[in-house]
Protein backbone atom coordinates (compact mmCIF):
# COMPACT_ATOMS: atom_id res chain seq x y z
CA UNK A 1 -153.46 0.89 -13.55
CA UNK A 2 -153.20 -1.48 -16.20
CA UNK A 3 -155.83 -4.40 -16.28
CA UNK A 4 -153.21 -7.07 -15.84
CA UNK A 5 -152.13 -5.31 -12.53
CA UNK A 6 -155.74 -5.24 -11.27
CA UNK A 7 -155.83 -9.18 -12.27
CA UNK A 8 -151.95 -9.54 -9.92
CA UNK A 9 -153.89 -7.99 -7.39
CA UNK A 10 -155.36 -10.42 -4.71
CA UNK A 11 -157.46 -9.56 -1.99
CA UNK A 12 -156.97 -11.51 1.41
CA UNK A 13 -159.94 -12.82 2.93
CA UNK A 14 -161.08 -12.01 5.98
CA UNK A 15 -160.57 -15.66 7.55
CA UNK A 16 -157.18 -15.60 7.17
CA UNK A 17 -156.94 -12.42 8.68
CA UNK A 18 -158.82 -13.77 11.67
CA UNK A 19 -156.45 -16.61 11.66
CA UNK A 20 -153.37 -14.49 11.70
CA UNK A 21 -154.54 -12.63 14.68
CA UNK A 22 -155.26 -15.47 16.43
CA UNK A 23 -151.86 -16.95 15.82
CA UNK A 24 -150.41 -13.68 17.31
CA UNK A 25 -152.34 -13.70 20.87
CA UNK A 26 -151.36 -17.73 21.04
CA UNK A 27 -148.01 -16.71 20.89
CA UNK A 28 -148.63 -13.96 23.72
CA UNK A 29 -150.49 -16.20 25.82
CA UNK A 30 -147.47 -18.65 26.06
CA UNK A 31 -145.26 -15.83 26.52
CA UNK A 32 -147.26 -14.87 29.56
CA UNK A 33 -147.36 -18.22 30.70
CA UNK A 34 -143.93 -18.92 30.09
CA UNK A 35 -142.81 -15.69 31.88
CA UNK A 36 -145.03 -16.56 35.07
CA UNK A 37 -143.47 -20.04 35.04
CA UNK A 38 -140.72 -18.73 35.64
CA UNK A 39 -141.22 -16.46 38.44
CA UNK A 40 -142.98 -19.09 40.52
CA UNK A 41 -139.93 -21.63 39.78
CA UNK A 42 -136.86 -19.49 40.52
CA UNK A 43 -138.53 -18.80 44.72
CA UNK A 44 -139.61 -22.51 44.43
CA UNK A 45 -136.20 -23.79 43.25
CA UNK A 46 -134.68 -21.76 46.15
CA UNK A 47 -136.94 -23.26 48.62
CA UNK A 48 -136.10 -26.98 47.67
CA UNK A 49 -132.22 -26.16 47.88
CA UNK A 50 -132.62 -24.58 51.34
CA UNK A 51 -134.34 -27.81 52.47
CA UNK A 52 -131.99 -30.10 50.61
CA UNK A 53 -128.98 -27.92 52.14
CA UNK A 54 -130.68 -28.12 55.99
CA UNK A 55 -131.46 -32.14 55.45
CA UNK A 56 -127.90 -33.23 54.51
CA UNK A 57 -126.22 -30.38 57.37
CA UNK A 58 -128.24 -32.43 59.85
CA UNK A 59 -125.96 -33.32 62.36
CA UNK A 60 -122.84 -31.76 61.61
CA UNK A 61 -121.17 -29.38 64.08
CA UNK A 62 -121.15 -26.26 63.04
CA UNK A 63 -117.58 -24.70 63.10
CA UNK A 64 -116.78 -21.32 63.92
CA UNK A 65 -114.53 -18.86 65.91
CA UNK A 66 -115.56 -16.53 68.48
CA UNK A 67 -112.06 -14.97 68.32
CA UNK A 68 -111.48 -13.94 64.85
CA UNK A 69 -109.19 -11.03 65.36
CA UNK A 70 -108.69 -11.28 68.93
CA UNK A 71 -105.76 -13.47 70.93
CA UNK A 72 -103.20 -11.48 69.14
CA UNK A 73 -100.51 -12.73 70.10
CA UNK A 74 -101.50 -16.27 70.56
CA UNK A 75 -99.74 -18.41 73.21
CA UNK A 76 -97.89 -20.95 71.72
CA UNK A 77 -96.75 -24.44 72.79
CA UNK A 78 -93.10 -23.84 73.68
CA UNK A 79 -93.64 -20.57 76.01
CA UNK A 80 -96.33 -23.21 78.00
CA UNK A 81 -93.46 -25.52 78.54
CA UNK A 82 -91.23 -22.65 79.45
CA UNK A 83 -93.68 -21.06 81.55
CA UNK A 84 -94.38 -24.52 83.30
CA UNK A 85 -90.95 -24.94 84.12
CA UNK A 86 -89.80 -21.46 85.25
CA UNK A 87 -92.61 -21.75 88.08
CA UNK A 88 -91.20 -25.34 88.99
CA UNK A 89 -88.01 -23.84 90.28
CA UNK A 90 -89.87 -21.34 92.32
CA UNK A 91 -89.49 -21.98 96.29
CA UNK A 92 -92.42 -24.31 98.19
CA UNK A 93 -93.66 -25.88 94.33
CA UNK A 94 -94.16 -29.38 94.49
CA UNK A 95 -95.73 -29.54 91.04
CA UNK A 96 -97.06 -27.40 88.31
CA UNK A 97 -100.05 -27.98 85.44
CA UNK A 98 -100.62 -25.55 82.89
CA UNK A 99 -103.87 -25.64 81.18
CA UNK A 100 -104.80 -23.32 77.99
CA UNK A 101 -108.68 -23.86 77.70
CA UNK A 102 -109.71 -21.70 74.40
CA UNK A 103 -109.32 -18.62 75.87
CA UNK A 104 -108.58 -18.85 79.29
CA UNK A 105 -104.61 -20.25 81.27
CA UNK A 106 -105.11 -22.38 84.08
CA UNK A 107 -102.09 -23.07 86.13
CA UNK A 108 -102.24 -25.29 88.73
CA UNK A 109 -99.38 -25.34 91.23
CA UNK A 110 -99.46 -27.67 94.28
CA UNK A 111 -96.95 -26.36 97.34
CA UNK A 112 -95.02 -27.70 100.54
CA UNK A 113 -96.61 -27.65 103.95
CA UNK A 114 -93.52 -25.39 104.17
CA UNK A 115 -94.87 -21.93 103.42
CA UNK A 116 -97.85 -20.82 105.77
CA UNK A 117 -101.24 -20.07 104.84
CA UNK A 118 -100.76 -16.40 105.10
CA UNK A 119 -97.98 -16.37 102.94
CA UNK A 120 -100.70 -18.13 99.92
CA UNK A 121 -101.72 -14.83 98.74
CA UNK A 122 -97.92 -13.10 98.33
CA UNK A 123 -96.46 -16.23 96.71
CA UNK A 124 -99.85 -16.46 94.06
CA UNK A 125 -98.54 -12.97 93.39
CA UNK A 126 -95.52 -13.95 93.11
CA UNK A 127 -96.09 -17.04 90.41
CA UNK A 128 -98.06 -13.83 88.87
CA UNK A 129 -95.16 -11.64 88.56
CA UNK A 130 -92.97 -14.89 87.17
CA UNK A 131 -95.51 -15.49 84.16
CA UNK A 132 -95.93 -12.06 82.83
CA UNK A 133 -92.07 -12.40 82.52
CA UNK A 134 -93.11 -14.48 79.53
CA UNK A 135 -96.33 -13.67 78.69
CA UNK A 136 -96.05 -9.86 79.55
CA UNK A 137 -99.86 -8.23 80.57
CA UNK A 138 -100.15 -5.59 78.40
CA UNK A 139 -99.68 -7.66 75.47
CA UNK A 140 -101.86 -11.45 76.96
CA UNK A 141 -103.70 -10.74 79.35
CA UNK A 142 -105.19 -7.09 78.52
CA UNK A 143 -107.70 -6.19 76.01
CA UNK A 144 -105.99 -4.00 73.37
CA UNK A 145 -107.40 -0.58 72.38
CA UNK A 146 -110.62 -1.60 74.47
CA UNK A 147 -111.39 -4.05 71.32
CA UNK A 148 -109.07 -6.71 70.84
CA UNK A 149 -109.69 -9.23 73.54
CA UNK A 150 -106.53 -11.09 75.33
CA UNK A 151 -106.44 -14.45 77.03
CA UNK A 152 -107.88 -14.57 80.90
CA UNK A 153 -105.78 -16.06 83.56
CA UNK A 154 -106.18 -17.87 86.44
CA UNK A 155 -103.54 -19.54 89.39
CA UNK A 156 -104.53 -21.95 91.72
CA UNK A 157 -102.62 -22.37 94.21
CA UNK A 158 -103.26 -25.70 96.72
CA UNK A 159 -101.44 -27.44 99.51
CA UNK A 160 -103.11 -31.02 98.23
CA UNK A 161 -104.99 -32.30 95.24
CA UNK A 162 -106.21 -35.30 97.01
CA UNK A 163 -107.24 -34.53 100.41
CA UNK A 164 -109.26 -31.95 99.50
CA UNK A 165 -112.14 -32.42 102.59
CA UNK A 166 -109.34 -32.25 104.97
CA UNK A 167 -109.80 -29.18 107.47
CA UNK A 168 -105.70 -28.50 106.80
CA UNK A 169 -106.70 -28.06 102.82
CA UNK A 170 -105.45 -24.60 101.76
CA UNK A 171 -106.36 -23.30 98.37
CA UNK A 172 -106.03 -19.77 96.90
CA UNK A 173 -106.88 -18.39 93.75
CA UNK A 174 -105.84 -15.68 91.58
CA UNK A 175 -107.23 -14.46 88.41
CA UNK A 176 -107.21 -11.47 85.89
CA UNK A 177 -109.34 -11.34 82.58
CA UNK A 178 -108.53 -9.50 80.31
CA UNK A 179 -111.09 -6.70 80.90
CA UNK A 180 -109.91 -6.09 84.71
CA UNK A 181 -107.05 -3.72 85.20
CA UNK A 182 -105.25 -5.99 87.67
CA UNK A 183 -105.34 -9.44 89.37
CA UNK A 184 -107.49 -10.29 92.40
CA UNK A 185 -107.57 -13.06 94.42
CA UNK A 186 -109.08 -14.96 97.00
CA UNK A 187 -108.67 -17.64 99.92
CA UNK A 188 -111.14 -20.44 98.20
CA UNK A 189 -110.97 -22.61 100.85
CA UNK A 190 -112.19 -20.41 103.31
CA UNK A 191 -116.07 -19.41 103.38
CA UNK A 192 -117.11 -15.26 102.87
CA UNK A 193 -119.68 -16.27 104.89
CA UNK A 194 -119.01 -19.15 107.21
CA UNK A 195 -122.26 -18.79 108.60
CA UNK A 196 -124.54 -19.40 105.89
CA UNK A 197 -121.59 -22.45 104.71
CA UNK A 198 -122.05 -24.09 108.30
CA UNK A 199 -125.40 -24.07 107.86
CA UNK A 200 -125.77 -25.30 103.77
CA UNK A 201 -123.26 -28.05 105.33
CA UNK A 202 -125.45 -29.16 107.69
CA UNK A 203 -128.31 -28.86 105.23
CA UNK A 204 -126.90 -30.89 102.51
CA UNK A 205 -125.96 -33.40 105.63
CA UNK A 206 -129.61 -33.82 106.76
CA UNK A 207 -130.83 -34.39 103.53
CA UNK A 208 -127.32 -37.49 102.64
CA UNK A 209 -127.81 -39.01 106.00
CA UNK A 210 -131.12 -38.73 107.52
CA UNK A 211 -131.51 -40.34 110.63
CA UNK A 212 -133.73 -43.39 112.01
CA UNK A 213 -136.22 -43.35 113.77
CA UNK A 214 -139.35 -45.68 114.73
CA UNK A 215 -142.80 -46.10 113.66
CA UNK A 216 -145.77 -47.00 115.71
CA UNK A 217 -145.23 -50.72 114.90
CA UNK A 218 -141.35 -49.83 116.08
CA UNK A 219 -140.15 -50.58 111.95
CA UNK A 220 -137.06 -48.12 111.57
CA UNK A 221 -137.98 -45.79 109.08
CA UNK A 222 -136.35 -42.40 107.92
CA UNK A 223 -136.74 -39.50 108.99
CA UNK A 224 -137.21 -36.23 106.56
CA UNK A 225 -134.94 -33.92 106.92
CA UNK A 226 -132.86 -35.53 109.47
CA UNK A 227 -135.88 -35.02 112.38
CA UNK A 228 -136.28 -37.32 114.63
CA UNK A 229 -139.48 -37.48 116.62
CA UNK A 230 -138.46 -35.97 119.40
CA UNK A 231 -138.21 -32.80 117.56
């Protein structure tokens, strides 16, 4: 080596060595802390948007639909009025009202004093046997491949809808979800237990009208439960 090449040569000194190694774990240490940031904001920026998201939902309905994939067909609009009216022409109907509540056909159908109570549960059969005409059961009012669930059904038939506490008021029902295999029915306006009715009656009678009776200074006063103080 030439003694102008040994001049070139410089040797560093051992500060700026220092420095330079310093420099290097400064730079790691923010990358650290930059890198934990981070991780503690992305969780903390998910929090905040959950809260924003339940804060500005609060009080809206939430809208959804038990039925997705079931109701298939659907009853529409015109078969309703159809339906109505084909039961309208049927013997003894004074009137007819078809309800479709989400799921579930309410008819309604108010008769003549002209057909006799016995004859309630044949002629609900019979408004039956007129609506599957339209709506046929396999296809409404059964559930499909033990999955897809149909529309329920229900007939009322009644003698009044005013004078319902009258002891002539006849009403019968039928009905057949989609689950059963065939429609049942029942005389709603008489008691499967008239017993334990006669007795609730007289229960819930006691307790609307209770009956006077004296005190010792001979004030009327009530009596509970419809005692009087002879009893």
């Amino acid at each position: 080596m030439s003694e102008n090449e040994k001049r070139q040569i410089t040797v560093r000194p051992k500060k700026d060595v220092k420095s330079r190694i310093m420099a290097i774990d400064w730079d790691r240490s923010k990358i650290t802390l930059l890198f934990c940031s981070i991780v503690l904001l992305i969780p903390t920026i998910f929090f905040v948007y959950i809260l924003l998201s339940a804060y500005t939902s609060t009080g809206k309905p939430i809208i959804g639909n038990r039925f997705d994939g079931d109701l298939d067909p659907a009853i529409q609009t015109a078969e309703i009025k159809t339906v109505q009216s084909d039961v309208a022409n049927m013997t003894y109907v004074d009137s007819v009202k078809i309800e479709l509540k989400v799921a579930t056909v309410r008819i309604y159908v108010v008769v003549n004093s002209s057909i006799a109570k016995e004859d309630y549960e044949k002629f609900a059969m019979s408004v039956y046997e007129e609506v599957v005409k339209t709506w046929p059961e396999e296809q409404y009012f059964t559930v499909i491949n033990g999955l897809q669930k149909q529309y329920d059904i229900e007939i009322h038939v009644l003698n009044t809808l005013t004078d319902i506490e009258s002891d002539d008021f006849i009403y019968y029902m039928l009905i057949k979800n989609s689950s059963m295999s065939e429609a049942r029915g029942q005389m709603v306006s008489e008691p499967i237990n008239p017993e334990l009715a006669v007795n609730l009656r007289d229960k819930a009678d006691a307790k609307n009208n209770p009956v006077k009776t004296e005190d010792v200074e001979g004030d009327e006063v009530d009596a509970p439960g419809g005692l009087n103080e002879d009893e």
